[in-house]
PDB file of N, CA and C in Angstrom:
ATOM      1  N   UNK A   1     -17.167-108.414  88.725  1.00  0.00           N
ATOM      2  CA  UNK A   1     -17.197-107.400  87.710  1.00  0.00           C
ATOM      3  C   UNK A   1     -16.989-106.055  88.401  1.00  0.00           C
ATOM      4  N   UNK A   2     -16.345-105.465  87.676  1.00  0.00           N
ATOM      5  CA  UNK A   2     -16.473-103.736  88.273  1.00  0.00           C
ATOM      6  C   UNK A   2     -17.272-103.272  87.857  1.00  0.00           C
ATOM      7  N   UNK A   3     -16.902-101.745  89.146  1.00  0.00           N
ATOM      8  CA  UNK A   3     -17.982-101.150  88.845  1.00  0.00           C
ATOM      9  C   UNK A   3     -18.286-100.584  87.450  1.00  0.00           C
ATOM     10  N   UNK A   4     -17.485 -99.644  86.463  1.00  0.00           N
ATOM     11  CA  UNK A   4     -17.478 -99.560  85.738  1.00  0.00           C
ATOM     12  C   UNK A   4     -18.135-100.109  84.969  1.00  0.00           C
ATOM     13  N   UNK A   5     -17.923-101.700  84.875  1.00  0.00           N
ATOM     14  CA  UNK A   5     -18.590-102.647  83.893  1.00  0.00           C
ATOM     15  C   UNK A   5     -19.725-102.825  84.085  1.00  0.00           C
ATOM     16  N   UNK A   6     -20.325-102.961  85.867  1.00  0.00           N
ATOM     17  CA  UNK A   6     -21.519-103.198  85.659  1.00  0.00           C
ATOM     18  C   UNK A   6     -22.690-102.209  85.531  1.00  0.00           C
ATOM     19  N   UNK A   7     -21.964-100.753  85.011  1.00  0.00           N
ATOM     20  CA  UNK A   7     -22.618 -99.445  84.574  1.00  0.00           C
ATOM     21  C   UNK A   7     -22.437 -99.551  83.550  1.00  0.00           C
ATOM     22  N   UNK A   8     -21.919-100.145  82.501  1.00  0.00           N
ATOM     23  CA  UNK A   8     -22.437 -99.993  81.419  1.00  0.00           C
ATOM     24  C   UNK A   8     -23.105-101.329  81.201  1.00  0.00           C
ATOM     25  N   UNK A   9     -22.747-102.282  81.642  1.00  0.00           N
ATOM     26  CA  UNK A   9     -24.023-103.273  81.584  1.00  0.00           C
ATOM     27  C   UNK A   9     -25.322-103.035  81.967  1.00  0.00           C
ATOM     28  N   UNK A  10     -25.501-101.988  82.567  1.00  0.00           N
ATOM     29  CA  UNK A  10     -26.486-101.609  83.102  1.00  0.00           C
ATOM     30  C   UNK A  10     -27.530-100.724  81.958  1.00  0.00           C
ATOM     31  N   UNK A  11     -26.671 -99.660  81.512  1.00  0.00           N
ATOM     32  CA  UNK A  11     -26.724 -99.095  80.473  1.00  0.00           C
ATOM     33  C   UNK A  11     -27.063 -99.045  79.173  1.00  0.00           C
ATOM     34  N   UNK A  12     -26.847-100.392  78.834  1.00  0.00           N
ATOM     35  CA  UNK A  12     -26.849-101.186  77.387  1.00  0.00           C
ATOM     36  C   UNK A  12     -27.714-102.432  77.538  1.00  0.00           C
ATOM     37  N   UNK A  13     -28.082-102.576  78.924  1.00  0.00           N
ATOM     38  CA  UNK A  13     -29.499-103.348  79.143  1.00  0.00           C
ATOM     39  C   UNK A  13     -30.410-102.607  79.015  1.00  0.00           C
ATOM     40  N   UNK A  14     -30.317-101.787  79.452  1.00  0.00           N
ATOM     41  CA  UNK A  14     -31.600-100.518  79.698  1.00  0.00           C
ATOM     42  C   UNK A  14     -31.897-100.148  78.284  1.00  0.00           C
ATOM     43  N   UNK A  15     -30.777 -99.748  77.378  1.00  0.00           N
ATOM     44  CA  UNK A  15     -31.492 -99.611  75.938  1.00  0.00           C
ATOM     45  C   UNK A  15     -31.698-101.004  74.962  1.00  0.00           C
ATOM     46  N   UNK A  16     -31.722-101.668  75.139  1.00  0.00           N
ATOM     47  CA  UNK A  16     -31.890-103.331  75.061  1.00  0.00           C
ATOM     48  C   UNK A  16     -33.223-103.002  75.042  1.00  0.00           C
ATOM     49  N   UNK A  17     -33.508-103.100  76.792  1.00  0.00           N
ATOM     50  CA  UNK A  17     -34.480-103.391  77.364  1.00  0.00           C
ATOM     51  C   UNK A  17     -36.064-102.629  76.556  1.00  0.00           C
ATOM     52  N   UNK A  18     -35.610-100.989  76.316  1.00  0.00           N
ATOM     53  CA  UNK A  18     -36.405-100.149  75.379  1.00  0.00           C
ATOM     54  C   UNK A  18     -36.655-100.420  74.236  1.00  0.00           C
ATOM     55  N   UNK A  19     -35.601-101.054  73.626  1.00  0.00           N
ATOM     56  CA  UNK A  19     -35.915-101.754  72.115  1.00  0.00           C
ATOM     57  C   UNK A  19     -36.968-103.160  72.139  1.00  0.00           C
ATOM     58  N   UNK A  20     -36.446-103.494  73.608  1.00  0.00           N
ATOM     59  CA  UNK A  20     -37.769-104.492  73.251  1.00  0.00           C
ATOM     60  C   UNK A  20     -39.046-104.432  73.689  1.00  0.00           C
ATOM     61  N   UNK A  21     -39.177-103.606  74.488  1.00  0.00           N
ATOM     62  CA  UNK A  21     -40.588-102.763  75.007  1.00  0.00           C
ATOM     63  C   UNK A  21     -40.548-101.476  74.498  1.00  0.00           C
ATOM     64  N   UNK A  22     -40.509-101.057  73.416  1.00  0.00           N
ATOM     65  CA  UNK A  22     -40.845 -99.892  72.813  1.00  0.00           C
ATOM     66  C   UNK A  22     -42.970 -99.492  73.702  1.00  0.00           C
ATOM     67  N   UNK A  23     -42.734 -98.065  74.202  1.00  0.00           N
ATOM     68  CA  UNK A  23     -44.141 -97.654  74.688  1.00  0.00           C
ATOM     69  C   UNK A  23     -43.254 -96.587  75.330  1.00  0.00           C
ATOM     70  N   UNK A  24     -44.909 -95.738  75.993  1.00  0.00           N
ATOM     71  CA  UNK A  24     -45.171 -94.869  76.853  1.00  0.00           C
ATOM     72  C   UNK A  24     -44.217 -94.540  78.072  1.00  0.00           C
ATOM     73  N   UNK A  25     -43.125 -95.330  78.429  1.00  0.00           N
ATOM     74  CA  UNK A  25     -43.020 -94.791  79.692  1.00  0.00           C
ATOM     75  C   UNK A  25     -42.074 -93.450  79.692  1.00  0.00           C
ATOM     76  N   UNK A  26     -42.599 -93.119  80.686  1.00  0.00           N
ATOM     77  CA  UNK A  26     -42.510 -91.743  81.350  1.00  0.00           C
ATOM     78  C   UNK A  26     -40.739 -91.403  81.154  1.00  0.00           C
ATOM     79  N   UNK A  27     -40.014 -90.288  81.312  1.00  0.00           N
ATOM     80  CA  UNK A  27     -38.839 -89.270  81.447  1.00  0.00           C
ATOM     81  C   UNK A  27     -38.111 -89.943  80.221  1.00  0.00           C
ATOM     82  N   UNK A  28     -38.289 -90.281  79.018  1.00  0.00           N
ATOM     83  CA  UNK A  28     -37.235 -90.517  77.784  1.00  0.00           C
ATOM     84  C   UNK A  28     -36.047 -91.138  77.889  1.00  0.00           C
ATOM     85  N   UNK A  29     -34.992 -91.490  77.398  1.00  0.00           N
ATOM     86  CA  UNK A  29     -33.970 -92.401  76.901  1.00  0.00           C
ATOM     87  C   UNK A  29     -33.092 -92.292  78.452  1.00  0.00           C
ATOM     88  N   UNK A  30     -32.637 -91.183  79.370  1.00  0.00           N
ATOM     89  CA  UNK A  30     -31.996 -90.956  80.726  1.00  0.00           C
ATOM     90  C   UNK A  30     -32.596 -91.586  81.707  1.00  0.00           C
ATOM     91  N   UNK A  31     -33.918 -91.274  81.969  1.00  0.00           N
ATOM     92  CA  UNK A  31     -34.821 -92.668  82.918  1.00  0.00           C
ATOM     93  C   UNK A  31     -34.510 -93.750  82.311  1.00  0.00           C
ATOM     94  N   UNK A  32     -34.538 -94.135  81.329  1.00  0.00           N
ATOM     95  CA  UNK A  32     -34.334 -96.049  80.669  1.00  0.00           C
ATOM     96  C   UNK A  32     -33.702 -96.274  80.974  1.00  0.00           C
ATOM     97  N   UNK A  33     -32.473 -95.033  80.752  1.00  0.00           N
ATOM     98  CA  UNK A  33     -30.772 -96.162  80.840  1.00  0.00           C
ATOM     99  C   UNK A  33     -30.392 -96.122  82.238  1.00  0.00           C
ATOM    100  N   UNK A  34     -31.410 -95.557  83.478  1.00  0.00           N
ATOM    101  CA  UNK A  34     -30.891 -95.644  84.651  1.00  0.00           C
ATOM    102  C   UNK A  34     -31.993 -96.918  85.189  1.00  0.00           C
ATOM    103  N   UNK A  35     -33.143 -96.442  84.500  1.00  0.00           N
ATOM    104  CA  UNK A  35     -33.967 -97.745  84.998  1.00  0.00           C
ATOM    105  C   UNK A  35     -32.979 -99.164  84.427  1.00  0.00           C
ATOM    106  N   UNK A  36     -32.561 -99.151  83.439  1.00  0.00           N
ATOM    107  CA  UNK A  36     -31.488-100.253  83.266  1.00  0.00           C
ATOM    108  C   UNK A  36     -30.397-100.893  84.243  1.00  0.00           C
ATOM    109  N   UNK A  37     -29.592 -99.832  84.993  1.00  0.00           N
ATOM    110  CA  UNK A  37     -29.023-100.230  85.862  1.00  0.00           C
ATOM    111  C   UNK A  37     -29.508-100.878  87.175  1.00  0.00           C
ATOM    112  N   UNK A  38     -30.868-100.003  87.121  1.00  0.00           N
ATOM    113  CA  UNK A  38     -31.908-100.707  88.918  1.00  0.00           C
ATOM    114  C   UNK A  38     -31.589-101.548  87.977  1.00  0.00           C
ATOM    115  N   UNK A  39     -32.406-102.275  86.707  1.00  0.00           N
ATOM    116  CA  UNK A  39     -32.233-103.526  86.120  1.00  0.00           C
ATOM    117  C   UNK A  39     -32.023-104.532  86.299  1.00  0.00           C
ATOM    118  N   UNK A  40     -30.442-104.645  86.006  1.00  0.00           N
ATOM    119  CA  UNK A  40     -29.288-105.443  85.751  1.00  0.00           C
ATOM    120  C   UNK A  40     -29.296-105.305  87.487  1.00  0.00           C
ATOM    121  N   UNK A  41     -29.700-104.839  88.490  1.00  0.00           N
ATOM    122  CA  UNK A  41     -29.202-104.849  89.713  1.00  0.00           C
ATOM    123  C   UNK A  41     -30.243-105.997  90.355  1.00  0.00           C
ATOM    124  N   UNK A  42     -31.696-105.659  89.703  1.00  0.00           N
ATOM    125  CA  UNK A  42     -32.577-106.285  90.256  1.00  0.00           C
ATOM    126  C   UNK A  42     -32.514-108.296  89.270  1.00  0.00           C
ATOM    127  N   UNK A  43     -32.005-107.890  88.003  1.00  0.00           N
ATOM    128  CA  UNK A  43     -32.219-109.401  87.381  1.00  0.00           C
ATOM    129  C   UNK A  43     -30.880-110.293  87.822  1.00  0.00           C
ATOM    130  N   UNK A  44     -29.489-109.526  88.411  1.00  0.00           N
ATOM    131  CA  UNK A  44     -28.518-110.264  89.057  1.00  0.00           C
ATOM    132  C   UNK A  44     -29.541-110.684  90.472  1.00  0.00           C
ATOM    133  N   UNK A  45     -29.757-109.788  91.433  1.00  0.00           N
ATOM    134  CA  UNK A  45     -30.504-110.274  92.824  1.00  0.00           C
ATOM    135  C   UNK A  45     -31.379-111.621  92.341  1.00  0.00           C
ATOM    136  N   UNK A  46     -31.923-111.363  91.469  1.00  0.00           N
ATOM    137  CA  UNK A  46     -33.194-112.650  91.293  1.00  0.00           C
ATOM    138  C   UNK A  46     -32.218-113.774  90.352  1.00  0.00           C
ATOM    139  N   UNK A  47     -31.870-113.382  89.544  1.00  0.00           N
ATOM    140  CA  UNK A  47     -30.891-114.600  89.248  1.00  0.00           C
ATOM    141  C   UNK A  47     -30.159-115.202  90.330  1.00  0.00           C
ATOM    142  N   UNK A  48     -29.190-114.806  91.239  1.00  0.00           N
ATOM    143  CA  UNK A  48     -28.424-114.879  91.988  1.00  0.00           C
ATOM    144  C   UNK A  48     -29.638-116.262  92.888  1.00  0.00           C
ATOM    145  N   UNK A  49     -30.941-115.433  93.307  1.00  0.00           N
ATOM    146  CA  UNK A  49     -31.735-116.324  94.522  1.00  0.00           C
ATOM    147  C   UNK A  49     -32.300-118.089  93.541  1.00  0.00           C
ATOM    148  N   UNK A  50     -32.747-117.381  92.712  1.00  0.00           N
ATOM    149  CA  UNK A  50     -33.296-118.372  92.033  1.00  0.00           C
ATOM    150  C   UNK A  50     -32.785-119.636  91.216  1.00  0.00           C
ATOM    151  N   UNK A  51     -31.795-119.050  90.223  1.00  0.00           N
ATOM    152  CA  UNK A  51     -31.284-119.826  89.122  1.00  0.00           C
ATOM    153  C   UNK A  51     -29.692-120.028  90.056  1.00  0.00           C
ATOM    154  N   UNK A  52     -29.358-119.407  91.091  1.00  0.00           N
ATOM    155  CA  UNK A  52     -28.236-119.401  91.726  1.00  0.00           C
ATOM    156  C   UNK A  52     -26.675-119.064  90.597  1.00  0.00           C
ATOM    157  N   UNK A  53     -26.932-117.940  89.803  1.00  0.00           N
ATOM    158  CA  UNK A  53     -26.467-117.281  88.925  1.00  0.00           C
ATOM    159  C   UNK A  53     -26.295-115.745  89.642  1.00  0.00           C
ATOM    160  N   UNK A  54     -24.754-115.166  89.044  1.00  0.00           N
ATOM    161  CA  UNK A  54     -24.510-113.740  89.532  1.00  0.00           C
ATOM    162  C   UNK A  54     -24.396-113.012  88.229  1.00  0.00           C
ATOM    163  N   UNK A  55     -23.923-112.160  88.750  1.00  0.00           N
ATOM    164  CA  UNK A  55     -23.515-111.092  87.240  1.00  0.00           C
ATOM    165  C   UNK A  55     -21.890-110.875  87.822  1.00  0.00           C
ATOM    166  N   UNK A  56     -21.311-111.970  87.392  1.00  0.00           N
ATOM    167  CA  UNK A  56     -19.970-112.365  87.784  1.00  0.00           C
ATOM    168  C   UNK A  56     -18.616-111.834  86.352  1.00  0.00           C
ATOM    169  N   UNK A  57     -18.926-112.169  85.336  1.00  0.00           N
ATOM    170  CA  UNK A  57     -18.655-112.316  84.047  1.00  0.00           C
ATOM    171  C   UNK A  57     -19.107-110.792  82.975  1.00  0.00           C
ATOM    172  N   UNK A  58     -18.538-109.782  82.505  1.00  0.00           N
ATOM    173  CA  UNK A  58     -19.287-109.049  81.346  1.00  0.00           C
ATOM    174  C   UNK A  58     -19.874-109.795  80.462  1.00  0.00           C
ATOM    175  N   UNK A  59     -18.879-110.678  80.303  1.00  0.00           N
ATOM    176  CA  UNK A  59     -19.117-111.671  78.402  1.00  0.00           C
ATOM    177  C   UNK A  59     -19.424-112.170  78.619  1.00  0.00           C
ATOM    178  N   UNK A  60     -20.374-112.807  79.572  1.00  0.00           N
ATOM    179  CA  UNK A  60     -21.057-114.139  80.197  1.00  0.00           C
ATOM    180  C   UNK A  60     -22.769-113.982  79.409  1.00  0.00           C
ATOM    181  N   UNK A  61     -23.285-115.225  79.158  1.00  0.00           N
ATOM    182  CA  UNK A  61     -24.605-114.777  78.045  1.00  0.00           C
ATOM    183  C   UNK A  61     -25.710-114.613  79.486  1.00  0.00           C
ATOM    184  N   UNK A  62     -25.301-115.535  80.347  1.00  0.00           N
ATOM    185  CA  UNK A  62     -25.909-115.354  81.502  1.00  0.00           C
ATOM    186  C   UNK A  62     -26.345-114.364  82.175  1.00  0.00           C
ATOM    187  N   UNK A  63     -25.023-113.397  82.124  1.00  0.00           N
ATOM    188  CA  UNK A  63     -24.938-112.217  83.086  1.00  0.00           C
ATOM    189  C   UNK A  63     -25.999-111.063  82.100  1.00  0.00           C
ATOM    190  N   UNK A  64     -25.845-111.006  80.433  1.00  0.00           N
ATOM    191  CA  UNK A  64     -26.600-110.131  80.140  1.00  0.00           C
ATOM    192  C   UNK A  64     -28.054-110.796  79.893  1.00  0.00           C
ATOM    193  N   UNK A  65     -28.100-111.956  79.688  1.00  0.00           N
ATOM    194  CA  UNK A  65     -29.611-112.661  80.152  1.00  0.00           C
ATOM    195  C   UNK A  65     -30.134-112.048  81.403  1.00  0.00           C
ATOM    196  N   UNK A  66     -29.693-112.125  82.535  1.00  0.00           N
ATOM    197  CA  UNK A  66     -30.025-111.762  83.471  1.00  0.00           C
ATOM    198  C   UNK A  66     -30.045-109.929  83.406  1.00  0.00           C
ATOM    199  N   UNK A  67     -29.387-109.076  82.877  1.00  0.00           N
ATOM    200  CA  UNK A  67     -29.704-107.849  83.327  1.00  0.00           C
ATOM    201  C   UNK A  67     -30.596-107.021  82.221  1.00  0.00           C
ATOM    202  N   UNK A  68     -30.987-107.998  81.071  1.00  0.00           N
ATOM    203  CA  UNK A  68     -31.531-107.254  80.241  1.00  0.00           C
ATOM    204  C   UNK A  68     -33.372-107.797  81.064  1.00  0.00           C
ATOM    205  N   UNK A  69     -33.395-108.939  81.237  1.00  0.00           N
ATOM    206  CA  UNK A  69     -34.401-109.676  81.951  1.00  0.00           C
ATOM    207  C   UNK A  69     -34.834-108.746  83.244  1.00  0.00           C
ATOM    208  N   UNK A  70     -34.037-108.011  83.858  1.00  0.00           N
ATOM    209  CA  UNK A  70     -34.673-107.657  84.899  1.00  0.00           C
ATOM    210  C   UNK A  70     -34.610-106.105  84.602  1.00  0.00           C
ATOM    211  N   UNK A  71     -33.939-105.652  83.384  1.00  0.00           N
ATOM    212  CA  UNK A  71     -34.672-104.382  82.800  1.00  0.00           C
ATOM    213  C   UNK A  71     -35.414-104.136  82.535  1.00  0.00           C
ATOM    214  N   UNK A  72     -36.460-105.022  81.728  1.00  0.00           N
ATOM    215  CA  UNK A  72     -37.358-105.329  81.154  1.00  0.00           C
ATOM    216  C   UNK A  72     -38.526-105.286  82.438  1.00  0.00           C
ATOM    217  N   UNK A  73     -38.329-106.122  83.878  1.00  0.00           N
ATOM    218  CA  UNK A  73     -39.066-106.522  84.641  1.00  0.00           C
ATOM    219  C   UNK A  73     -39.306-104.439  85.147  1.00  0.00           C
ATOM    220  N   UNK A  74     -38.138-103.944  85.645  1.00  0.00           N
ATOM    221  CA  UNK A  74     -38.201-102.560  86.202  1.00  0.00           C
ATOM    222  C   UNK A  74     -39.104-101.615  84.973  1.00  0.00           C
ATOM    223  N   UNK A  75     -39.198-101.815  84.170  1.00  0.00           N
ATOM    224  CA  UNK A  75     -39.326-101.071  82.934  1.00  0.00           C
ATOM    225  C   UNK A  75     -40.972-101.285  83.267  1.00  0.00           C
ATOM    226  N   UNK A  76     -41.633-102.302  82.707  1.00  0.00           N
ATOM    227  CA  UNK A  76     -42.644-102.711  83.076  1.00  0.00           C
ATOM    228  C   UNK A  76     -43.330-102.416  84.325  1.00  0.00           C
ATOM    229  N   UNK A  77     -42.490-102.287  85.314  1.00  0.00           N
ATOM    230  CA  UNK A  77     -43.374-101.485  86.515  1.00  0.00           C
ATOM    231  C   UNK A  77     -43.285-100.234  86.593  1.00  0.00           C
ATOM    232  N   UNK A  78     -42.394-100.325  86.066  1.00  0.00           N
ATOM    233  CA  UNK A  78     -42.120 -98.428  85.973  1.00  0.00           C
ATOM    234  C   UNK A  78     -43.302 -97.928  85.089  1.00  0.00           C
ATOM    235  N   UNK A  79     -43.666 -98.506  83.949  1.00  0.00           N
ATOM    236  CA  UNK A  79     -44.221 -98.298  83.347  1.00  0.00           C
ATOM    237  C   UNK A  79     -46.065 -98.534  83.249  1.00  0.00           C
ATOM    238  N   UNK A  80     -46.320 -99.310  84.602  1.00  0.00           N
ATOM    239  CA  UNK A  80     -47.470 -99.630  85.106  1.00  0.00           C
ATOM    240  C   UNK A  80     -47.815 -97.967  86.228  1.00  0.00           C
ATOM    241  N   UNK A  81     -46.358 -98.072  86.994  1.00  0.00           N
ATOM    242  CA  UNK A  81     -47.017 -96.850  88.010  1.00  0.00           C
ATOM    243  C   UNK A  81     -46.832 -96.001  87.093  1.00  0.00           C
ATOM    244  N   UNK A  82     -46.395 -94.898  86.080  1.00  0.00           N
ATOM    245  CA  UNK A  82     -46.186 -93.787  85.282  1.00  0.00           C
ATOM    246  C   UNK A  82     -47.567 -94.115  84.766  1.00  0.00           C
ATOM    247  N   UNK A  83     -48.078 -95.204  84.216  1.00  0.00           N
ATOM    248  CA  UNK A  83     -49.312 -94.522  83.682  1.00  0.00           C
ATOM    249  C   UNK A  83     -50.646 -94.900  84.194  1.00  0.00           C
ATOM    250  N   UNK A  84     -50.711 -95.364  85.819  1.00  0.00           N
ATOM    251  CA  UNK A  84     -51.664 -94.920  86.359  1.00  0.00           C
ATOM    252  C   UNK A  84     -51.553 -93.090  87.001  1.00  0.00           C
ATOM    253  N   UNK A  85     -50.616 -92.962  87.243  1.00  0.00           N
ATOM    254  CA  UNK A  85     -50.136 -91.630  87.327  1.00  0.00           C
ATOM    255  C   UNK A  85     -50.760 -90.904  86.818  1.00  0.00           C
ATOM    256  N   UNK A  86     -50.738 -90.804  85.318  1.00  0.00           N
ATOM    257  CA  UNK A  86     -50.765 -89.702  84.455  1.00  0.00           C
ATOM    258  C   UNK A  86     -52.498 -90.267  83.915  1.00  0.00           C
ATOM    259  N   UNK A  87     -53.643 -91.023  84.415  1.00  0.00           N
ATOM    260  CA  UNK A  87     -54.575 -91.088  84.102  1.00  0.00           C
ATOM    261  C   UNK A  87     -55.157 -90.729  85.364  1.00  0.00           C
ATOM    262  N   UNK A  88     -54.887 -90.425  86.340  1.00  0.00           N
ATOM    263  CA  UNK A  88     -55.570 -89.805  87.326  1.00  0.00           C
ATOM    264  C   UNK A  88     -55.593 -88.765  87.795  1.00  0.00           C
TER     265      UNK A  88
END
C-alpha cells in the first residue's frame, strides 16, 4: 500500500476508532486522527506478528480490521495516560 493510502487509512481508522470509544481523551478530533495513524501502524505490527497478516490491501476487510483494532488499542492508552495526567 502507499503511502498516501496508508494515511488515510490511518485517518479514517482514527475517526472509526472515536466513534467507537466516544470519551474524554485529551487534544480533540487532530490528536484522534493522528493517534489513528500510530494505530493502523501499531494494529498492522501486531497483526503482521500474530495473525501473520499485513496491511497489504486498502479494500482488504483485514487490513481495516486490523487498523481500526489497533486504533482503538492507542486510543485507550492514550486515554489511560491523559487522564491520570489531568487527575494529578
Amino acid at each position: 500500500m502507499s503511502f498516501i493510502g496508508f494515511l488515510i487509512l490511518g485517518l479514517i481508522a482514527g475517526a472509526i476508532a472515536k466513534v467507537i470509544l466516544p470519551g474524554k481523551q485529551g487534544g480533540g478530533w487532530f490528536v484522534t486522527l493522528l493517534l489513528g495513524v500510530v494505530g493502523a501502524i501499531v494494529g498492522g505490527w501486531l497483526g503482521g506478528l500474530v495473525f501473520n497478516v499485513g496491511l497489504d490491501s486498502f479494500f482488504s476487510l483485514a487490513t481495516w480490521a486490523l487498523a481500526i483494532g489497533g486504533s482503538i488499542v492507542v486510543l485507550l492508552i492514550y486515554g489511560l495516560i491523559t487522564g491520570r495526567r489531568a487527575k494529578a
